[in-house]
C-alpha atoms as a PDB file:
ATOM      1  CA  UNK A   1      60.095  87.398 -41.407  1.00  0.00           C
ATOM      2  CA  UNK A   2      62.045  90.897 -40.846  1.00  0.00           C
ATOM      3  CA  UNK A   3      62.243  92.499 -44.481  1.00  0.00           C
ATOM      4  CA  UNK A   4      63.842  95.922 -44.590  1.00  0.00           C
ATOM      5  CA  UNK A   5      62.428  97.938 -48.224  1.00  0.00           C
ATOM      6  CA  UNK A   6      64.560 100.518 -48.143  1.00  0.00           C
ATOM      7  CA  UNK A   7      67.325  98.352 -47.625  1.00  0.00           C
ATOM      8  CA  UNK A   8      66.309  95.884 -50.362  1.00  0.00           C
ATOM      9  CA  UNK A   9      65.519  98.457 -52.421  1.00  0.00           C
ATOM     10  CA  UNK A  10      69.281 100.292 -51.531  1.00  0.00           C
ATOM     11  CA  UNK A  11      71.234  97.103 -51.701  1.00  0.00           C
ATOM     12  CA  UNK A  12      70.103  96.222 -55.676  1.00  0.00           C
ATOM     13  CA  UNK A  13      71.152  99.783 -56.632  1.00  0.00           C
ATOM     14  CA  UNK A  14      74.578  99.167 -55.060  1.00  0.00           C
ATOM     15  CA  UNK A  15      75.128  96.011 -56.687  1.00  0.00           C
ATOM     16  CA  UNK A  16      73.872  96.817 -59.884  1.00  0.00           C
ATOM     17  CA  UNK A  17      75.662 100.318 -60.118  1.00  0.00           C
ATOM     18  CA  UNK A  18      79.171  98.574 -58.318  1.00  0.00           C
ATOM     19  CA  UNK A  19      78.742  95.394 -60.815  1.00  0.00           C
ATOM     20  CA  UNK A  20      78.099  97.780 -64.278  1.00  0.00           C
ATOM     21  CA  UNK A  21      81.151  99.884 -63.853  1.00  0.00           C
ATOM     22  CA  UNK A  22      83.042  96.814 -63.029  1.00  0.00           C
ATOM     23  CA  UNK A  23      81.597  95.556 -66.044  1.00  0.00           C
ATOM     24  CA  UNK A  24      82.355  98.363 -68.157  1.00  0.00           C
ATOM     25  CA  UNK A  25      86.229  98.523 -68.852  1.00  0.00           C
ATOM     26  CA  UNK A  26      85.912  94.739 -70.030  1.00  0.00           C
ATOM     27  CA  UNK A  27      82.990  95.340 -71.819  1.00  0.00           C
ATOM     28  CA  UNK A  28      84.849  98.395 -74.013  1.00  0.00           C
ATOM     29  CA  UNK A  29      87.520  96.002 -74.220  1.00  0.00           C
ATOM     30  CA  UNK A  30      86.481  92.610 -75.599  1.00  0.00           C
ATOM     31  CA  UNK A  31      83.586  94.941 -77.592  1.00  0.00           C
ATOM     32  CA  UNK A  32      86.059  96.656 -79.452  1.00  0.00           C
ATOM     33  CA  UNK A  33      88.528  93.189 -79.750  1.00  0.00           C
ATOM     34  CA  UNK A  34      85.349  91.934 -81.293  1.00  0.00           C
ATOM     35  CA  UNK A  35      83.954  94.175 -83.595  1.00  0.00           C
ATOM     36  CA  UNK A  36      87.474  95.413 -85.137  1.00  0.00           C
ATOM     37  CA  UNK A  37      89.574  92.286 -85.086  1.00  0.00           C
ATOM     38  CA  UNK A  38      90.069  89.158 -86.670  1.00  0.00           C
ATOM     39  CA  UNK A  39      91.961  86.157 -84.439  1.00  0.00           C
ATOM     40  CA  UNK A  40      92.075  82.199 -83.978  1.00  0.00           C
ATOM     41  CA  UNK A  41      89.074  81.424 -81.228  1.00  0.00           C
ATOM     42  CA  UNK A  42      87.008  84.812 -82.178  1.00  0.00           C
ATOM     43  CA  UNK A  43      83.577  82.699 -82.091  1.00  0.00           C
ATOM     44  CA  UNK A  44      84.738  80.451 -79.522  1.00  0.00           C
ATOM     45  CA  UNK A  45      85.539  83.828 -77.287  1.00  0.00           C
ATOM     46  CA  UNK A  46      82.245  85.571 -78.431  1.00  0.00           C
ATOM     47  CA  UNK A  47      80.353  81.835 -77.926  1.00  0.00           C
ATOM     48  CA  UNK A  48      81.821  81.638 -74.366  1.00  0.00           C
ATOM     49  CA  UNK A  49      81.061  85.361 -73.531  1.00  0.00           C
ATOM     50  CA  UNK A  50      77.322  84.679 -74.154  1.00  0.00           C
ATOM     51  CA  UNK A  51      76.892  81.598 -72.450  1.00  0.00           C
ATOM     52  CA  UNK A  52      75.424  83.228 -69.479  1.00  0.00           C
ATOM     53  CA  UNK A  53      72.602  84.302 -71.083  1.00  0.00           C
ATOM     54  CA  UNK A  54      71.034  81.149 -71.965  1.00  0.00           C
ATOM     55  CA  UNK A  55      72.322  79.805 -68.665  1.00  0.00           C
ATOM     56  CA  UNK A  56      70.116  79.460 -66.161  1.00  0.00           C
ATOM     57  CA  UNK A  57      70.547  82.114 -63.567  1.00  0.00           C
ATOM     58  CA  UNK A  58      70.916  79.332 -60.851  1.00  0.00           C
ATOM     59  CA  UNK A  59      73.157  77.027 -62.901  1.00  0.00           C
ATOM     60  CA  UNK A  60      75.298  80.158 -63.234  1.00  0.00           C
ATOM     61  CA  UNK A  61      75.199  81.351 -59.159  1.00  0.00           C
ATOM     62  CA  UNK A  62      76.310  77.150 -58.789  1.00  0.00           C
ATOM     63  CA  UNK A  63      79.366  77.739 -61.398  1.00  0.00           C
ATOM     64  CA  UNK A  64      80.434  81.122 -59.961  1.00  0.00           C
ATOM     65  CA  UNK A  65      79.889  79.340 -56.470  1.00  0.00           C
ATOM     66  CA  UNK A  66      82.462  76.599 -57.317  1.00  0.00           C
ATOM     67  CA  UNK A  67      84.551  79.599 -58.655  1.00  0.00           C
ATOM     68  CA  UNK A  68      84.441  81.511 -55.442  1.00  0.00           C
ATOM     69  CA  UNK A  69      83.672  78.998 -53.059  1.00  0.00           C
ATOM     70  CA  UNK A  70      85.934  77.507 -50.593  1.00  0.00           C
ATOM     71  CA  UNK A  71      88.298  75.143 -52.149  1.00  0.00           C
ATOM     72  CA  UNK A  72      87.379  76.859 -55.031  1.00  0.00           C
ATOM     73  CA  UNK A  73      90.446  78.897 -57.374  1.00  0.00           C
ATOM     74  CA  UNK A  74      89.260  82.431 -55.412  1.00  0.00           C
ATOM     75  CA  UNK A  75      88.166  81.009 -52.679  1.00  0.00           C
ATOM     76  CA  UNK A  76      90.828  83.252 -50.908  1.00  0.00           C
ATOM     77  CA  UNK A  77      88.509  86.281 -51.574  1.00  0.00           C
ATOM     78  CA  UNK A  78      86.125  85.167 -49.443  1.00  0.00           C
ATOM     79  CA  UNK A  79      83.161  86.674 -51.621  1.00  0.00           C
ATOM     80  CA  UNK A  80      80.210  83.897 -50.911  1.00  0.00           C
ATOM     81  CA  UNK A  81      77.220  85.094 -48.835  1.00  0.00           C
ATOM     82  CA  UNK A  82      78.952  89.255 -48.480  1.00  0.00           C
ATOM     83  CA  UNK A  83      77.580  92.303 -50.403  1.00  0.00           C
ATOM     84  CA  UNK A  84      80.076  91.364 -52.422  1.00  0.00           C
ATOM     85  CA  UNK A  85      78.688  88.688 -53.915  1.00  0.00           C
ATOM     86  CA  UNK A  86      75.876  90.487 -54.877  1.00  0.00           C
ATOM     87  CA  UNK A  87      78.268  92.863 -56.961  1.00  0.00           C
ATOM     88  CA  UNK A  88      79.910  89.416 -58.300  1.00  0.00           C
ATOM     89  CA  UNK A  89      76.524  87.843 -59.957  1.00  0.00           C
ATOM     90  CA  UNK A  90      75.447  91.289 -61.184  1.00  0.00           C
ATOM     91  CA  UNK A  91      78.658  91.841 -62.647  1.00  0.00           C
ATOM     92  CA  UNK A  92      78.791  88.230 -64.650  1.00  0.00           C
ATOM     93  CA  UNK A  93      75.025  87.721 -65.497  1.00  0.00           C
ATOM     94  CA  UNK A  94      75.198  91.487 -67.061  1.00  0.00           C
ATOM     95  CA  UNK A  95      78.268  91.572 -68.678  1.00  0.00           C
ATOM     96  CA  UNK A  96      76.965  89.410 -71.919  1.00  0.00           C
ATOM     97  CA  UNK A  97      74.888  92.126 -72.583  1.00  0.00           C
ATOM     98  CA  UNK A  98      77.114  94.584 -72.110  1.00  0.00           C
ATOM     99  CA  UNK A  99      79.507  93.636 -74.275  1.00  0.00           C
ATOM    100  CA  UNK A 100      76.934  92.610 -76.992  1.00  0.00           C
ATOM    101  CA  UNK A 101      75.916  96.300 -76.719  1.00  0.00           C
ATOM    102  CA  UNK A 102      79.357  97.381 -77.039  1.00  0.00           C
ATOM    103  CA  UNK A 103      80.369  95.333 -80.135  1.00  0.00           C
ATOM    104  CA  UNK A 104      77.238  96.794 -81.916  1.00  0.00           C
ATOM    105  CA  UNK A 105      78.508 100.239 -81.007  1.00  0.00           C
ATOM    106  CA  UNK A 106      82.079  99.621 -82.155  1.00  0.00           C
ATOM    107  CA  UNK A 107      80.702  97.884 -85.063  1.00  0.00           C
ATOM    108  CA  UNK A 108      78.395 100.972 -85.937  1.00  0.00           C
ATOM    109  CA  UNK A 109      81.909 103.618 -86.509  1.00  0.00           C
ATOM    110  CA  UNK A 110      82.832 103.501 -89.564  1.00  0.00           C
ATOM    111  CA  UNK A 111      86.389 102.638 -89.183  1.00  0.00           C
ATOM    112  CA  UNK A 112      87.475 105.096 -92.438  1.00  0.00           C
ATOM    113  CA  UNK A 113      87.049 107.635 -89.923  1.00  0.00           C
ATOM    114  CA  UNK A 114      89.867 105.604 -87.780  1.00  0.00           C
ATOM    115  CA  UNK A 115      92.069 105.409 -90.971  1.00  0.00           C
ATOM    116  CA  UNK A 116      91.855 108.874 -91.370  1.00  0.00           C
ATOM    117  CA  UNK A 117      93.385 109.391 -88.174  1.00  0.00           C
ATOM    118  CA  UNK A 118      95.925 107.028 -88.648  1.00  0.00           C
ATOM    119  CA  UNK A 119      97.243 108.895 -92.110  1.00  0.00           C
ATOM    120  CA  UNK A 120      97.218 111.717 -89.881  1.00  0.00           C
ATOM    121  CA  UNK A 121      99.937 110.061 -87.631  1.00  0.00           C
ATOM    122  CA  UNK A 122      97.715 109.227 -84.563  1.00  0.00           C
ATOM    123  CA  UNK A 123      98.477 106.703 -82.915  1.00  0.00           C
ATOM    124  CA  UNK A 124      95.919 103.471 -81.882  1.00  0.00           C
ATOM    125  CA  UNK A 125      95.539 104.557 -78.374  1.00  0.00           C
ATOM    126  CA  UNK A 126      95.052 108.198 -79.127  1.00  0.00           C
ATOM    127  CA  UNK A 127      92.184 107.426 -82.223  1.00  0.00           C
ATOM    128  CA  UNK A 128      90.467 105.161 -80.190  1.00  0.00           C
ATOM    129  CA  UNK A 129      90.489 107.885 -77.127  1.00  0.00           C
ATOM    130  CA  UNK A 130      89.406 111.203 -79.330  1.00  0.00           C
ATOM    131  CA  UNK A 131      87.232 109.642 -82.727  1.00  0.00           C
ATOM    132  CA  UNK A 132      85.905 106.095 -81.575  1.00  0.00           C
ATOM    133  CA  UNK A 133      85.176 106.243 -77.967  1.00  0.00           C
ATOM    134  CA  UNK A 134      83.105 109.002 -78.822  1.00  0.00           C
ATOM    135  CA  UNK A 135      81.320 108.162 -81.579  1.00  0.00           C
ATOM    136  CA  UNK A 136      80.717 104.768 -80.118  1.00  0.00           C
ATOM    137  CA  UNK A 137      79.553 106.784 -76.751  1.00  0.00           C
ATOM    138  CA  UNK A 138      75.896 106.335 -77.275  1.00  0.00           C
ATOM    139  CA  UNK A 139      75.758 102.882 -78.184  1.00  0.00           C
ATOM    140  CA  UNK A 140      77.858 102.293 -75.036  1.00  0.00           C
ATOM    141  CA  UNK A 141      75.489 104.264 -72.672  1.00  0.00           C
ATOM    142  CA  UNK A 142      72.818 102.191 -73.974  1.00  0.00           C
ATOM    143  CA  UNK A 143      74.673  98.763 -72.812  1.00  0.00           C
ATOM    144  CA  UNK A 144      75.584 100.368 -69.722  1.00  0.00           C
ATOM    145  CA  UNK A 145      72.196 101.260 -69.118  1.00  0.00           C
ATOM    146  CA  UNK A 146      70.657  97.769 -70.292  1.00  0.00           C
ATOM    147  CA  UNK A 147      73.675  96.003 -67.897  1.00  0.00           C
ATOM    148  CA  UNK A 148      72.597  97.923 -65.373  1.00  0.00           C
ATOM    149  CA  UNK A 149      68.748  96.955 -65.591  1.00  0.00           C
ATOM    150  CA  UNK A 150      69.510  93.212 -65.988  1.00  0.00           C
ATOM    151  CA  UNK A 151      71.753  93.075 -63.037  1.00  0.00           C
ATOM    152  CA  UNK A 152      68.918  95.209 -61.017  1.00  0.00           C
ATOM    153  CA  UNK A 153      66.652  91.914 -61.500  1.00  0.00           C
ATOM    154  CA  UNK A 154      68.739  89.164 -60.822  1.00  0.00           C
ATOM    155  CA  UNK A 155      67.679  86.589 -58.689  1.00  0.00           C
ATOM    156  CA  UNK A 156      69.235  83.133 -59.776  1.00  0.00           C
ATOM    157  CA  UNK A 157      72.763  83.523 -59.562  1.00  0.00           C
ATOM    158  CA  UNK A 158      72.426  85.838 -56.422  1.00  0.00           C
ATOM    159  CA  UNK A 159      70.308  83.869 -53.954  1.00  0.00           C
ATOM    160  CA  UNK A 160      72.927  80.942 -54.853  1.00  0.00           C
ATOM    161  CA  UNK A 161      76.193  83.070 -54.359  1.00  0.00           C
ATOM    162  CA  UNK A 162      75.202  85.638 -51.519  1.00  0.00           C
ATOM    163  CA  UNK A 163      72.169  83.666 -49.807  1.00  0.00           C
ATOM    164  CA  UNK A 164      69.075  85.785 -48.678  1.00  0.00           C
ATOM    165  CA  UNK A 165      70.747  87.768 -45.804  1.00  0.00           C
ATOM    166  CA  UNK A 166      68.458  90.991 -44.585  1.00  0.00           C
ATOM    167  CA  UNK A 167      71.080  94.090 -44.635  1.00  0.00           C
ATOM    168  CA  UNK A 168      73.800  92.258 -46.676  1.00  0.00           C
ATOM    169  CA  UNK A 169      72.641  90.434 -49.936  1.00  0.00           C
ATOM    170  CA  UNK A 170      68.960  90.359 -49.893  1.00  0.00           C
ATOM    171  CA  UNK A 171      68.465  92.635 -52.655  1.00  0.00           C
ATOM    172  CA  UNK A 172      65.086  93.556 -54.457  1.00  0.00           C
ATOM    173  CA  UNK A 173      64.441  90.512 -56.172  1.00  0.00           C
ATOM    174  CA  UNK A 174      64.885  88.133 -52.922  1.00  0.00           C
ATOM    175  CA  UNK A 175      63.049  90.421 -50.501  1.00  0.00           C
ATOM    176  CA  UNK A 176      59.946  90.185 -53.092  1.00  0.00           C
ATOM    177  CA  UNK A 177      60.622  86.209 -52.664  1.00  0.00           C
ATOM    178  CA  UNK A 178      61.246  86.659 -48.993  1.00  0.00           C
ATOM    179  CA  UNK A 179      57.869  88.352 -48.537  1.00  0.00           C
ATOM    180  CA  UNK A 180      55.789  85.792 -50.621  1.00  0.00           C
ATOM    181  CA  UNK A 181      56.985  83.392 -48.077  1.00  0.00           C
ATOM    182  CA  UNK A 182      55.572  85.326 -45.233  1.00  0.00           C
ATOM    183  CA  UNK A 183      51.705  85.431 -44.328  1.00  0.00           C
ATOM    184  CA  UNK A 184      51.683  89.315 -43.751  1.00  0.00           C
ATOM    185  CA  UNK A 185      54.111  90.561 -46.412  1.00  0.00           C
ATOM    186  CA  UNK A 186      51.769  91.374 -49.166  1.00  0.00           C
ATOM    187  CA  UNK A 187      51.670  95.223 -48.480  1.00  0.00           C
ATOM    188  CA  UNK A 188      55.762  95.022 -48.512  1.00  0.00           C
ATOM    189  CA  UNK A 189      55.780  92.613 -51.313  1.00  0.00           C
ATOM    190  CA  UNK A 190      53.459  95.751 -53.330  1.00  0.00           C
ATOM    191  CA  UNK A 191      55.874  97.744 -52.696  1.00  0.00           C
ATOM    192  CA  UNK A 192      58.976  96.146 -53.312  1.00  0.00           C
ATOM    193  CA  UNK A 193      57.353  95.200 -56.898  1.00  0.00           C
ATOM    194  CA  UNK A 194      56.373  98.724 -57.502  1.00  0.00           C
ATOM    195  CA  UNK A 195      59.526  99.940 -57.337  1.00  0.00           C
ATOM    196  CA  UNK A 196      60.835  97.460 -59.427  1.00  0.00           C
ATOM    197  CA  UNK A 197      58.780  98.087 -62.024  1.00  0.00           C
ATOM    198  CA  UNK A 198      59.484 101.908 -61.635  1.00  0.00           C
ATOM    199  CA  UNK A 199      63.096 101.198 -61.830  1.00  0.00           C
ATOM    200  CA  UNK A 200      62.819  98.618 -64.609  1.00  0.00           C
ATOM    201  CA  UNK A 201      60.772 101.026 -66.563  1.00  0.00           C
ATOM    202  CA  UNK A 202      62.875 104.496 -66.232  1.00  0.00           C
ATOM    203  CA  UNK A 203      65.982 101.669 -67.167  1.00  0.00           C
ATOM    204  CA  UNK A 204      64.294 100.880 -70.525  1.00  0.00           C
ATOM    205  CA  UNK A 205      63.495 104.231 -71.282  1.00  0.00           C
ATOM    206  CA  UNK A 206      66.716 105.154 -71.023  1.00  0.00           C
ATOM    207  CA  UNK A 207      68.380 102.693 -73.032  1.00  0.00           C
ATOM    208  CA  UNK A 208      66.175 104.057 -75.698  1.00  0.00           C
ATOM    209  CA  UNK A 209      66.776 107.065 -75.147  1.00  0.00           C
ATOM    210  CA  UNK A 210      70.815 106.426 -75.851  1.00  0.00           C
ATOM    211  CA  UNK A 211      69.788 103.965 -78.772  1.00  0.00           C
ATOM    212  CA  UNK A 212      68.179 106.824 -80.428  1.00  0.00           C
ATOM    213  CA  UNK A 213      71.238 109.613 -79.983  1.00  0.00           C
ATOM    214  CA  UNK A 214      73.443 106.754 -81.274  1.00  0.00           C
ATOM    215  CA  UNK A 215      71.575 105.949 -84.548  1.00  0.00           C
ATOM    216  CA  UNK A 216      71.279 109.765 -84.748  1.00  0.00           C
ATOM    217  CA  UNK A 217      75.088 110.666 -84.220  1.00  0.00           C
ATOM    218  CA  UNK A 218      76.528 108.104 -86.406  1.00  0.00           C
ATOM    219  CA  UNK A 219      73.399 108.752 -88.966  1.00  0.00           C
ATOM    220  CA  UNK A 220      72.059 105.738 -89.082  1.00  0.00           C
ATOM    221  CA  UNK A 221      68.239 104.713 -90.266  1.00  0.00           C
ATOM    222  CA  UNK A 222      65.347 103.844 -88.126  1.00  0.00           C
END
């Protein structure tokens, strides 16, 4: 069985990086909507936001493949078994964590600094833009960064949606399976695990990293 690393290795960046900043406007979004307001169907949003995450990866790539699928609602977008695809799954099965992330953050501002502003005359838009976004910044690097290295290991939702096509949607995770399948493709199969767990690791040190600056910026213990 043909198995390109680099492009493996190439096509899980893409996906992960393309399916994070997808994620990250509606992350920011229902984040904030959940940390600072109050509404009819707040848990049932929040409950249906984290679903994914005790979903199993597969049952989600079936539901996202009904979604997407022909016949399906979006069918028209003709996403199944393309790169994009990839970007799809990596944008759904990270986006529960990204927006966890970002609640915390919003959560962690202490909004007298937003009612300052307000006595002050500024406006929602403008506080949110110059005294929460930025306080909240760390916090919200951290998610991204977390998104990012949960959507760099998918495998469920991905081999479901996008198949196991070599220079389209076989990313990381799928070439490692790919190569367990093959007689000679332990030497590939090394290497294709090695950089995962390079990759995995310099994600998690990262996210601390940004953990840390945001308990230090907003002063917070630990």
């Amino acid at each position: 069985m043909n198995v390109d690393v680099t492009d493996a290795i190439l096509i899980s960046l893409r996906a992960a990086l393309f399916g994070t900043l997808l994620a990250t406007p509606v992350a920011l979004g229902l984040g904030h909507l959940l940390a600072r307001r109050t509404f009819p169907g707040r848990s049932l949003l929040a409950a249906a936001l984290f679903v994914p995450l005790v979903l199993p990866p597969v049952v989600t790539g079936y539901l996202l493949l009904a979604l997407f699928g022909r016949g399906g609602p979006l069918g028209f977008l003709d996403v199944p078994f393309h790169f994009a695809a990839c970007v799809v799954a990596a944008f759904f099965v990270s986006l529960p964590l990204f927006v966890l992330s970002a609640r915390q953050a919003f959560e962690a501002v202490d909004p007298r600094y937003e009612e300052v502003a307000a006595t002050l005359g500024s406006p929602r838009a403008a506080t949110f833009r110059r005294v929460t976004l930025p306080l909240a910044l760390p916090g919200l690097a951290a998610g991204a960064t977390l998104a990012f290295a949960r959507a760099l290991g998918e495998f469920g939702a991905t081999v479901v949606l996008a198949g196991n096509l070599e220079g389209e949607t076989r990313t990381l995770s799928l070439a490692v399976y790919a190569l367990l399948e093959t007689p000679d493709g332990d030497d590939a199969a090394r290497t294709l695990v090695l950089a995962s767990l390079v990759l995995s690791t310099l994600s998690v040190v990262l996210y601390e990293v940004f953990r840390r600056r945001a308990r230090l910026r907003l002063e917070l213990p630990g």
